[in-house]
N, C-alpha and C. Protein backbone atom coordinates (compact mmCIF):
# COMPACT_ATOMS: atom_id res chain seq x y z
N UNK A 1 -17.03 38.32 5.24
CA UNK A 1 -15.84 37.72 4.71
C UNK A 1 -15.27 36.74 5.71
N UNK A 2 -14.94 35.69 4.88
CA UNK A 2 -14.05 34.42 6.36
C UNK A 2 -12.72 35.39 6.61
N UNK A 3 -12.60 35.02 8.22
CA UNK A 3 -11.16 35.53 8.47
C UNK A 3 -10.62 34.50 9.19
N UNK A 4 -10.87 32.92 9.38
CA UNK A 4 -10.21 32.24 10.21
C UNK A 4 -8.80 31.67 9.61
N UNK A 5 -8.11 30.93 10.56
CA UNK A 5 -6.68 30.58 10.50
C UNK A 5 -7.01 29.23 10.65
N UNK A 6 -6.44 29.08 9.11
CA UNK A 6 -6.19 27.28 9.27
C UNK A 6 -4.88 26.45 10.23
N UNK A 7 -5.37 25.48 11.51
CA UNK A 7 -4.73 25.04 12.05
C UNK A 7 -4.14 23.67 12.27
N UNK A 8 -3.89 22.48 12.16
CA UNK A 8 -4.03 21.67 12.35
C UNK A 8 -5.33 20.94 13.47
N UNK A 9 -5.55 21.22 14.24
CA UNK A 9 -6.72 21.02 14.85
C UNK A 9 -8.03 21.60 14.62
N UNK A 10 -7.89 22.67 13.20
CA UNK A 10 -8.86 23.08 12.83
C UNK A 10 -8.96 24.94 12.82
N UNK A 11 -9.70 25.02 12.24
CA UNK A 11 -9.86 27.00 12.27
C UNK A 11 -10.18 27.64 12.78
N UNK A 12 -9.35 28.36 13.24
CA UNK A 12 -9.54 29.37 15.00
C UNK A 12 -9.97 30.45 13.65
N UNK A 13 -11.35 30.94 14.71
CA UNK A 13 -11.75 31.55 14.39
C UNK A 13 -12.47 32.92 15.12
N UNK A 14 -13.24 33.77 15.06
CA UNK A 14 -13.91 34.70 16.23
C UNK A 14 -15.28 34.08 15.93
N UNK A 15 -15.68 34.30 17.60
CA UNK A 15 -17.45 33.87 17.24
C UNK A 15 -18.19 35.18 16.67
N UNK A 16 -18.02 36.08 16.46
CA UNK A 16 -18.98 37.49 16.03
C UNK A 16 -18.61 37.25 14.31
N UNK A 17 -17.62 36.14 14.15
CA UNK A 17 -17.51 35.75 12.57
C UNK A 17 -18.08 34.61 12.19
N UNK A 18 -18.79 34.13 12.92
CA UNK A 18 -19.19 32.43 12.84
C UNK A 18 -20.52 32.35 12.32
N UNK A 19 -20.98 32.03 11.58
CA UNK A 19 -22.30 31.53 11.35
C UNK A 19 -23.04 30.40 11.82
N UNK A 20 -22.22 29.99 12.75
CA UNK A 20 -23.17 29.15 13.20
C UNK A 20 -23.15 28.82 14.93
N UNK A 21 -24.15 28.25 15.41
CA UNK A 21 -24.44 28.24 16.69
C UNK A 21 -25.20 26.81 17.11
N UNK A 22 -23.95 26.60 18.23
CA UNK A 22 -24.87 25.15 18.88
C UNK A 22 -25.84 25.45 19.72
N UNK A 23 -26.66 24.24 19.72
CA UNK A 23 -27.72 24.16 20.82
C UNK A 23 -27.21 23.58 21.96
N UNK A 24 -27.60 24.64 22.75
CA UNK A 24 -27.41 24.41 23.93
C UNK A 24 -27.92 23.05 24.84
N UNK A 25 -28.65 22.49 24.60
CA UNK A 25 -29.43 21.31 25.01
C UNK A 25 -28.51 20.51 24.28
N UNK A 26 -28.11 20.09 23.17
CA UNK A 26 -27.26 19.31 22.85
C UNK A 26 -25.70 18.77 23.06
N UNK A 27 -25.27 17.83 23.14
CA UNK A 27 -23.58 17.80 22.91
C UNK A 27 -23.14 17.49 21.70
N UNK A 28 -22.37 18.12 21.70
CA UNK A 28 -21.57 18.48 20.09
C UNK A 28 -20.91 17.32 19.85
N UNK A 29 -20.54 17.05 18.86
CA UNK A 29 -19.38 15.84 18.45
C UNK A 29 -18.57 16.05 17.75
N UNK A 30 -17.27 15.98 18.45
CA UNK A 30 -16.10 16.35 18.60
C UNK A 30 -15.40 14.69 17.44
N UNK A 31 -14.07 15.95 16.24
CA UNK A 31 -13.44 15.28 15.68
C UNK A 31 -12.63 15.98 14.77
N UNK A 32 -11.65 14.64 14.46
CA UNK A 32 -10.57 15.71 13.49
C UNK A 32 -10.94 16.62 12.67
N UNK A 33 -10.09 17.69 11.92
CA UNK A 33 -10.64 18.39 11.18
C UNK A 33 -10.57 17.42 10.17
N UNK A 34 -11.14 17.98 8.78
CA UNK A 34 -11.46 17.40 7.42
C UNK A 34 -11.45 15.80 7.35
N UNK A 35 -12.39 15.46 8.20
CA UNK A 35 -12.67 14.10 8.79
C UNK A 35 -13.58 13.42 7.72
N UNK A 36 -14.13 12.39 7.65
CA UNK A 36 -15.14 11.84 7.20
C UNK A 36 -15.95 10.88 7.69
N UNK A 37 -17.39 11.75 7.63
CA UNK A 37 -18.04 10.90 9.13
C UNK A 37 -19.46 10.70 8.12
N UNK A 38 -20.42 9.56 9.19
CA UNK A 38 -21.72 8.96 8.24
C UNK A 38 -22.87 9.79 9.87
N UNK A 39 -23.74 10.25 9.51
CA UNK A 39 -24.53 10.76 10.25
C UNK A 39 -25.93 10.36 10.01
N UNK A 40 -26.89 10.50 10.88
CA UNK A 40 -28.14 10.43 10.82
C UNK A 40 -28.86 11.43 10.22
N UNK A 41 -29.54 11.77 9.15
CA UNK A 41 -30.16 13.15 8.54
C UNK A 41 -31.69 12.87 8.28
N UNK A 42 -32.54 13.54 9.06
CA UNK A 42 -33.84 13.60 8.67
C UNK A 42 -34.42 13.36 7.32
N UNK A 43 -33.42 14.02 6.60
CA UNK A 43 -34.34 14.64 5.17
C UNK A 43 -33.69 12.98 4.34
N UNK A 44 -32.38 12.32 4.95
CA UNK A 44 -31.76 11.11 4.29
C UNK A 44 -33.13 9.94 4.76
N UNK A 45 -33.12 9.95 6.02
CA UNK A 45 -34.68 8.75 6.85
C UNK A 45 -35.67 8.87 5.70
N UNK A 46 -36.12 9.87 5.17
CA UNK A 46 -37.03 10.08 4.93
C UNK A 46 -37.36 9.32 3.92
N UNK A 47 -36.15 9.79 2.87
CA UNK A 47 -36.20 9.19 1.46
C UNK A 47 -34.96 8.21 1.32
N UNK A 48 -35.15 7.18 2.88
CA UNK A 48 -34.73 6.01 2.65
C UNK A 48 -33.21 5.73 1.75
N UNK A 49 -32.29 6.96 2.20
CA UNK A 49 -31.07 6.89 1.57
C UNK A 49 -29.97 6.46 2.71
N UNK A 50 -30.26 6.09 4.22
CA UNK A 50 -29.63 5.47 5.04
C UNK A 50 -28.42 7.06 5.67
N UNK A 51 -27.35 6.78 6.39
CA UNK A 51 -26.48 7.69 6.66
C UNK A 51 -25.84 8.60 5.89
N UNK A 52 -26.00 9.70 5.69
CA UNK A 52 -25.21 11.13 4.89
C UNK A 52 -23.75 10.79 4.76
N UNK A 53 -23.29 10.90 4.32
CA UNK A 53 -21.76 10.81 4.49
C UNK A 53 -21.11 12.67 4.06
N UNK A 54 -20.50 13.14 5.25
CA UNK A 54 -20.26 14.45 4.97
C UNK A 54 -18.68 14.21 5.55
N UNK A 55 -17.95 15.74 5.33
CA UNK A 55 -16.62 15.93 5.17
C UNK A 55 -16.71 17.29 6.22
N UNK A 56 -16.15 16.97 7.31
CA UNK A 56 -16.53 17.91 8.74
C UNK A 56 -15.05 19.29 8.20
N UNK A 57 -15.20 20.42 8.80
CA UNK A 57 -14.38 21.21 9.61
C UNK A 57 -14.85 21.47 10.48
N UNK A 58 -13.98 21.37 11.10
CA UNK A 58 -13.45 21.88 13.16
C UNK A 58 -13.45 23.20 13.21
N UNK A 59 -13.91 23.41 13.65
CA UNK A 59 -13.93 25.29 14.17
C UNK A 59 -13.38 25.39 15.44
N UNK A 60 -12.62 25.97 16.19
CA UNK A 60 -12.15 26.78 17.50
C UNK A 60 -12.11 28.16 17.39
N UNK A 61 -13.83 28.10 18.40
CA UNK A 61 -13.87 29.47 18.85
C UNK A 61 -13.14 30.03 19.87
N UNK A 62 -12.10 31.55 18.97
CA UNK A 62 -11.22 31.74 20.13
C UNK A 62 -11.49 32.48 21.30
N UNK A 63 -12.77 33.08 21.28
CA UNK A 63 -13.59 33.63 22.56
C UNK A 63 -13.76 32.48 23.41
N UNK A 64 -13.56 30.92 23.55
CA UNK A 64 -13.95 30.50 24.36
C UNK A 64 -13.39 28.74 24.11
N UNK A 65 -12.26 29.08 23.45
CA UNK A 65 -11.24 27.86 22.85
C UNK A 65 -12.20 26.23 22.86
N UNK A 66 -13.31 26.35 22.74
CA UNK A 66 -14.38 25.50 22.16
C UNK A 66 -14.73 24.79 20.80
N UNK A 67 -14.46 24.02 20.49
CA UNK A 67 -14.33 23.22 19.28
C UNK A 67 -15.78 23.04 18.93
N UNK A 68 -15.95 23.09 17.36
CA UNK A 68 -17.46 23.22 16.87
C UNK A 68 -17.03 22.33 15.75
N UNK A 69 -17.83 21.35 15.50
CA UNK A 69 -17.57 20.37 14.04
C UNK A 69 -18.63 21.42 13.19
N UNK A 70 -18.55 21.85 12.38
CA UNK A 70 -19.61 21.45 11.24
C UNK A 70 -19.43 20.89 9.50
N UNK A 71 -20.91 19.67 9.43
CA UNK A 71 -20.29 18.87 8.19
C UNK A 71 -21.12 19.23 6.97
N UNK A 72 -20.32 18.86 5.95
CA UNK A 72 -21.18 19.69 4.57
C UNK A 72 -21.49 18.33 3.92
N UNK A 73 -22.62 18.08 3.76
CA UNK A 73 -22.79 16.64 2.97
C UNK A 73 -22.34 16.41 1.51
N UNK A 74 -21.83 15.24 1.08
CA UNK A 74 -21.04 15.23 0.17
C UNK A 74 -21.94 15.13 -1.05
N UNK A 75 -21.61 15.91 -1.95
CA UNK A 75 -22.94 16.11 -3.16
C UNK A 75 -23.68 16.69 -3.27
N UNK A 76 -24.42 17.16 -2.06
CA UNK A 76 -25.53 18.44 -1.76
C UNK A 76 -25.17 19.41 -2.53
N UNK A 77 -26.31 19.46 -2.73
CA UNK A 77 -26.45 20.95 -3.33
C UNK A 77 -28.05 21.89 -2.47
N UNK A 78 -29.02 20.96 -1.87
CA UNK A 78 -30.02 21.26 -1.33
C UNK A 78 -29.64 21.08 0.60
N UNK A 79 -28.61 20.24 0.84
CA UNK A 79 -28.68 20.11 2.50
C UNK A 79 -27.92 21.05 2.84
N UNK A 80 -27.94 21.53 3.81
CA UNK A 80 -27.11 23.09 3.89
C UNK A 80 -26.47 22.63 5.26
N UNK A 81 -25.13 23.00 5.27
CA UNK A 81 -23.65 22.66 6.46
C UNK A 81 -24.58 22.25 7.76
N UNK A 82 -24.36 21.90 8.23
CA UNK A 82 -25.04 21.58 10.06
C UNK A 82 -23.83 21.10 11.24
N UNK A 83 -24.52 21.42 12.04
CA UNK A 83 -23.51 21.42 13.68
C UNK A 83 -23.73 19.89 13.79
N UNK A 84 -22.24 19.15 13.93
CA UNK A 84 -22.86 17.85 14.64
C UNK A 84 -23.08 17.42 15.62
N UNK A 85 -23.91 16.60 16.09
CA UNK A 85 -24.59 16.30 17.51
C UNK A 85 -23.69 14.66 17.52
N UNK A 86 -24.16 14.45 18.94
CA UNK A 86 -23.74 13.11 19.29
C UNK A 86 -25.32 12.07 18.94
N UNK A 87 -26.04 12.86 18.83
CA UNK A 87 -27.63 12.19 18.65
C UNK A 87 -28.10 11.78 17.47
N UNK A 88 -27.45 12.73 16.39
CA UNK A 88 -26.95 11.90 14.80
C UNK A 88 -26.10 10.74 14.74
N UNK A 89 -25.51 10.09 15.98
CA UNK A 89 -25.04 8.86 15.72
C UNK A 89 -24.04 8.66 14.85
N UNK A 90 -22.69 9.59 14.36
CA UNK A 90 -22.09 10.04 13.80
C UNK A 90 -21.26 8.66 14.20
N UNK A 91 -21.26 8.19 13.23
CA UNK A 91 -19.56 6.76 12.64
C UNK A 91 -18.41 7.91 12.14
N UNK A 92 -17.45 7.83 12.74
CA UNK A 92 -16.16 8.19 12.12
C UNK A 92 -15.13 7.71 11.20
N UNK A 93 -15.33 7.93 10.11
CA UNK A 93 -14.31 7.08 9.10
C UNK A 93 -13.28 6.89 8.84
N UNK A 94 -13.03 8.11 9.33
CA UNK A 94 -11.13 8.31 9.31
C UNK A 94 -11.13 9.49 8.12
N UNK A 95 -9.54 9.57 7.92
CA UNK A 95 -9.22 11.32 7.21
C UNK A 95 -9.31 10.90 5.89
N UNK A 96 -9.32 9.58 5.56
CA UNK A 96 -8.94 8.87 4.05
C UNK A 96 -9.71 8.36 3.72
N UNK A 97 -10.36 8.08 2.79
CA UNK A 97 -11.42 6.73 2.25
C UNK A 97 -10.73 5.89 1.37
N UNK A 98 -9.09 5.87 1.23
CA UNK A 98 -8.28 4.94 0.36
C UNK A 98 -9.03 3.38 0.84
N UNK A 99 -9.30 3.27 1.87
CA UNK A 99 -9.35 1.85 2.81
C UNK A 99 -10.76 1.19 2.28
N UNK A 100 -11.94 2.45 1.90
CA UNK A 100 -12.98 2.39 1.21
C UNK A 100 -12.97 1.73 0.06
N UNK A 101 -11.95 2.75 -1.11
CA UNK A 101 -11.96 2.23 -2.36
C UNK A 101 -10.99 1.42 -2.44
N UNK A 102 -10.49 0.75 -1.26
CA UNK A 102 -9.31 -0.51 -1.71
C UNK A 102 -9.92 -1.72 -1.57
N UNK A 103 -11.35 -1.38 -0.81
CA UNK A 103 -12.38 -2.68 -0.45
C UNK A 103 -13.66 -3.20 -1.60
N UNK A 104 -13.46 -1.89 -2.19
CA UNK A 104 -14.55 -1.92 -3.64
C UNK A 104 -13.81 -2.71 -4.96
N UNK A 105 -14.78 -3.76 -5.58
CA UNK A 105 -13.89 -4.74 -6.36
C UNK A 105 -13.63 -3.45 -7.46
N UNK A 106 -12.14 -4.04 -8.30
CA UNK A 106 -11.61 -3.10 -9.10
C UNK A 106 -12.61 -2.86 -10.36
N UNK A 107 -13.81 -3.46 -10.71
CA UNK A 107 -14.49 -3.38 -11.84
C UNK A 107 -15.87 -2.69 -11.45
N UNK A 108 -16.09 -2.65 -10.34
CA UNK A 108 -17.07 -1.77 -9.89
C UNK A 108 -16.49 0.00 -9.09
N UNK A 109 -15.51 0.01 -9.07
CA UNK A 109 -14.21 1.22 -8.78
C UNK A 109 -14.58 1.79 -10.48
N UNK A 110 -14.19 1.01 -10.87
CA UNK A 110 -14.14 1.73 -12.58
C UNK A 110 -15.27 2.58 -13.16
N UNK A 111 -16.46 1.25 -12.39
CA UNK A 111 -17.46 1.76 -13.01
C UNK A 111 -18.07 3.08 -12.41
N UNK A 112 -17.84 3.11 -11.50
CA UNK A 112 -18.55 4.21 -10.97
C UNK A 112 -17.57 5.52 -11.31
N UNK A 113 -16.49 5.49 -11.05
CA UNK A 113 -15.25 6.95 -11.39
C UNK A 113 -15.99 7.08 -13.11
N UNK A 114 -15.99 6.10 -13.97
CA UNK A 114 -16.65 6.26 -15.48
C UNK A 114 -18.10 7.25 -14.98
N UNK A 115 -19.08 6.70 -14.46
CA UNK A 115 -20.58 6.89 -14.31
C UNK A 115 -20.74 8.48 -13.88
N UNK A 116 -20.33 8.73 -12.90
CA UNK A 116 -20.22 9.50 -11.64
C UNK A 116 -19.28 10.68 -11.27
N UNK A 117 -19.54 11.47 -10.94
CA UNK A 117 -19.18 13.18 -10.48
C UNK A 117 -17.91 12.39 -9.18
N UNK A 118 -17.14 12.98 -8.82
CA UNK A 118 -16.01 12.64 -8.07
C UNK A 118 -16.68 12.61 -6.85
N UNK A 119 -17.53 13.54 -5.99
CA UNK A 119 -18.57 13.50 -5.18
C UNK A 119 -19.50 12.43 -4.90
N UNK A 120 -19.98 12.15 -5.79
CA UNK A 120 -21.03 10.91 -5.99
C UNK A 120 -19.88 9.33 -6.03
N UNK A 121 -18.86 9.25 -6.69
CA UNK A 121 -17.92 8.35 -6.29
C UNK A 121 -17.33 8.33 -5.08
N UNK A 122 -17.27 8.79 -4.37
CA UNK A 122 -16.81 9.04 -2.81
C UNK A 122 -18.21 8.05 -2.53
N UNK A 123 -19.63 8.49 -2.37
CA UNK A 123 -20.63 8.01 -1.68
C UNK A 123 -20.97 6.63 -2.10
N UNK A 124 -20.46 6.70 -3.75
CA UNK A 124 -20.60 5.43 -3.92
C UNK A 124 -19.76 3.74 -3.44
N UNK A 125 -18.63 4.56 -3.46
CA UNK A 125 -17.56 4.09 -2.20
C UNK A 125 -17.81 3.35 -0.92
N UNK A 126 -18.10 4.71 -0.81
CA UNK A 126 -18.59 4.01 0.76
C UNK A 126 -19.68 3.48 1.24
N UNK A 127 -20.57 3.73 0.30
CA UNK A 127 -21.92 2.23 0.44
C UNK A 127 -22.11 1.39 -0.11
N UNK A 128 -21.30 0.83 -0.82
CA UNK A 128 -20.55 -0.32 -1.58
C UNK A 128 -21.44 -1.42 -1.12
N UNK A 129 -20.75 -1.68 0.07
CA UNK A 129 -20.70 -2.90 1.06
C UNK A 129 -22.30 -2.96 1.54
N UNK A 130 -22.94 -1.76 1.66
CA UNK A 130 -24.38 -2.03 2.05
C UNK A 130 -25.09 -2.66 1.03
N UNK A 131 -24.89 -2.84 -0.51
CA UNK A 131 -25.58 -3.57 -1.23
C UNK A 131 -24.61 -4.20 -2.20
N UNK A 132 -24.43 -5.16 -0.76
CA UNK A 132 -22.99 -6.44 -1.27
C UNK A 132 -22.19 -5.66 -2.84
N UNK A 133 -21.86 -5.06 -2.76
CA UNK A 133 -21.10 -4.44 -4.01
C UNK A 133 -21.79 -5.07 -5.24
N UNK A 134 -22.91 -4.68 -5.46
CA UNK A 134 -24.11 -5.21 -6.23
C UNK A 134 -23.94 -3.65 -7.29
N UNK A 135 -23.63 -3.43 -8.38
CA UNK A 135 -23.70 -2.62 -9.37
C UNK A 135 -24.86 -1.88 -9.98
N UNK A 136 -25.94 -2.80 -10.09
CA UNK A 136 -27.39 -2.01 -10.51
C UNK A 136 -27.45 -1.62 -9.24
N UNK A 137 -28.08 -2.15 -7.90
CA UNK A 137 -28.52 -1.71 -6.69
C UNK A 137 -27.75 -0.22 -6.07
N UNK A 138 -25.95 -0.75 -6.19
CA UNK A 138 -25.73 1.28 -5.93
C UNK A 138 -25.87 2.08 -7.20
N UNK A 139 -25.57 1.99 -8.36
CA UNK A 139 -26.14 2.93 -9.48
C UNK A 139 -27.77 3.25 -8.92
N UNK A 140 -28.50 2.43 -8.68
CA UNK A 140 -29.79 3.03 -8.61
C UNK A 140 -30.07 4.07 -6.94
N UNK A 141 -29.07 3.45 -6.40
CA UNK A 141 -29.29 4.40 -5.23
C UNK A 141 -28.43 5.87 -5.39
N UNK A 142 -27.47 5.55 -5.90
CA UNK A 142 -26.38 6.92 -6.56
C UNK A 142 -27.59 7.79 -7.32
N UNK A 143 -28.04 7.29 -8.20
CA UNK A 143 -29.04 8.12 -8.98
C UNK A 143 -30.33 8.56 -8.38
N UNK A 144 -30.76 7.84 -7.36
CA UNK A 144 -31.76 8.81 -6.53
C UNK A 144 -31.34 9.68 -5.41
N UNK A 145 -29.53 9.07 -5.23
CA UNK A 145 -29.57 10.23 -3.70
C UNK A 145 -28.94 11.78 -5.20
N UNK A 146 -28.79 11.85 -6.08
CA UNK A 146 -28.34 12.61 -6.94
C UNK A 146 -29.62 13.43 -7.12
N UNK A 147 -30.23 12.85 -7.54
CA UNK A 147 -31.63 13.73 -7.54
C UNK A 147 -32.11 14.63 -6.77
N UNK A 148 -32.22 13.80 -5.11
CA UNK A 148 -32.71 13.91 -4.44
C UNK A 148 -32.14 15.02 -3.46
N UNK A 149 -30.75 14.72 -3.38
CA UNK A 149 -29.42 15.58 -2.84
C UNK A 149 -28.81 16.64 -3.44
């Protein structure tokens, strides 16, 4: 059962309650809680879908007042939560994506909130701009990271 305390800096929690564990060889990457960040994902390289875009919580373990990001990718249903590294190359977006969908023209905003799961409009959002806000080109990428994700 979760027992952590939601904080402003994130959810103090106990580590003997935590499911998850950094690597030690790695450095963690540190950020607000319920952030929105673009990361590097193996399984995204692969099938040529460019940066994940996931929605982090902050963990503070209170055995050792240590801050742990971990991000849940937005739409997944197959990528499962992960610790973030500084080696995923993690862009920070900020707490809002208003700035996102205020940059997406208003007729391609439409179209996608019409098309698209509220999830999948977030991603579509924010890769807008990678295919000049071109309408077939993100529908067709929306519909394979949907599949695929």
């Amino acid at each position: 059962m979760y027992l952590g305390k939601h904080f402003p800096d994130g959810i103090q929690i106990k580590l003997n309650f935590f499911g998850h564990t950094a690597d030690p060889q790695r450095r963690t990457f540190d950020c607000p809680h319920m952030a929105w960040v673009l990361v590097d994902n193996p399984y995204f390289d692969q099938h040529n879908l460019g940066q994940a875009l996931i929605r982090v919580n902050r963990y503070v373990i209170d055995d050792d007042k240590r801050p742990l990001c971990i991000g849940r990718t937005v739409g997944s249903r197959t990528v499962p939560p992960t610790v973030l590294y500084d080696d995923l190359n993690p862009v920070l977006l900020g707490m809002k994506l208003k700035s996102f969908a205020d940059s997406v023209p208003a007729t391609l905003r439409i179209a996608l909130y019409t098309h698209y799961s509220a999830e999948l409009t977030l991603v579509g959002l924010t890769k807008a701009h990678e295919f000049d806000c071109d309408q077939a080109m993100l529908f067709d990428y929306l519909n394979r990271y949907a599949y695929l994700v």
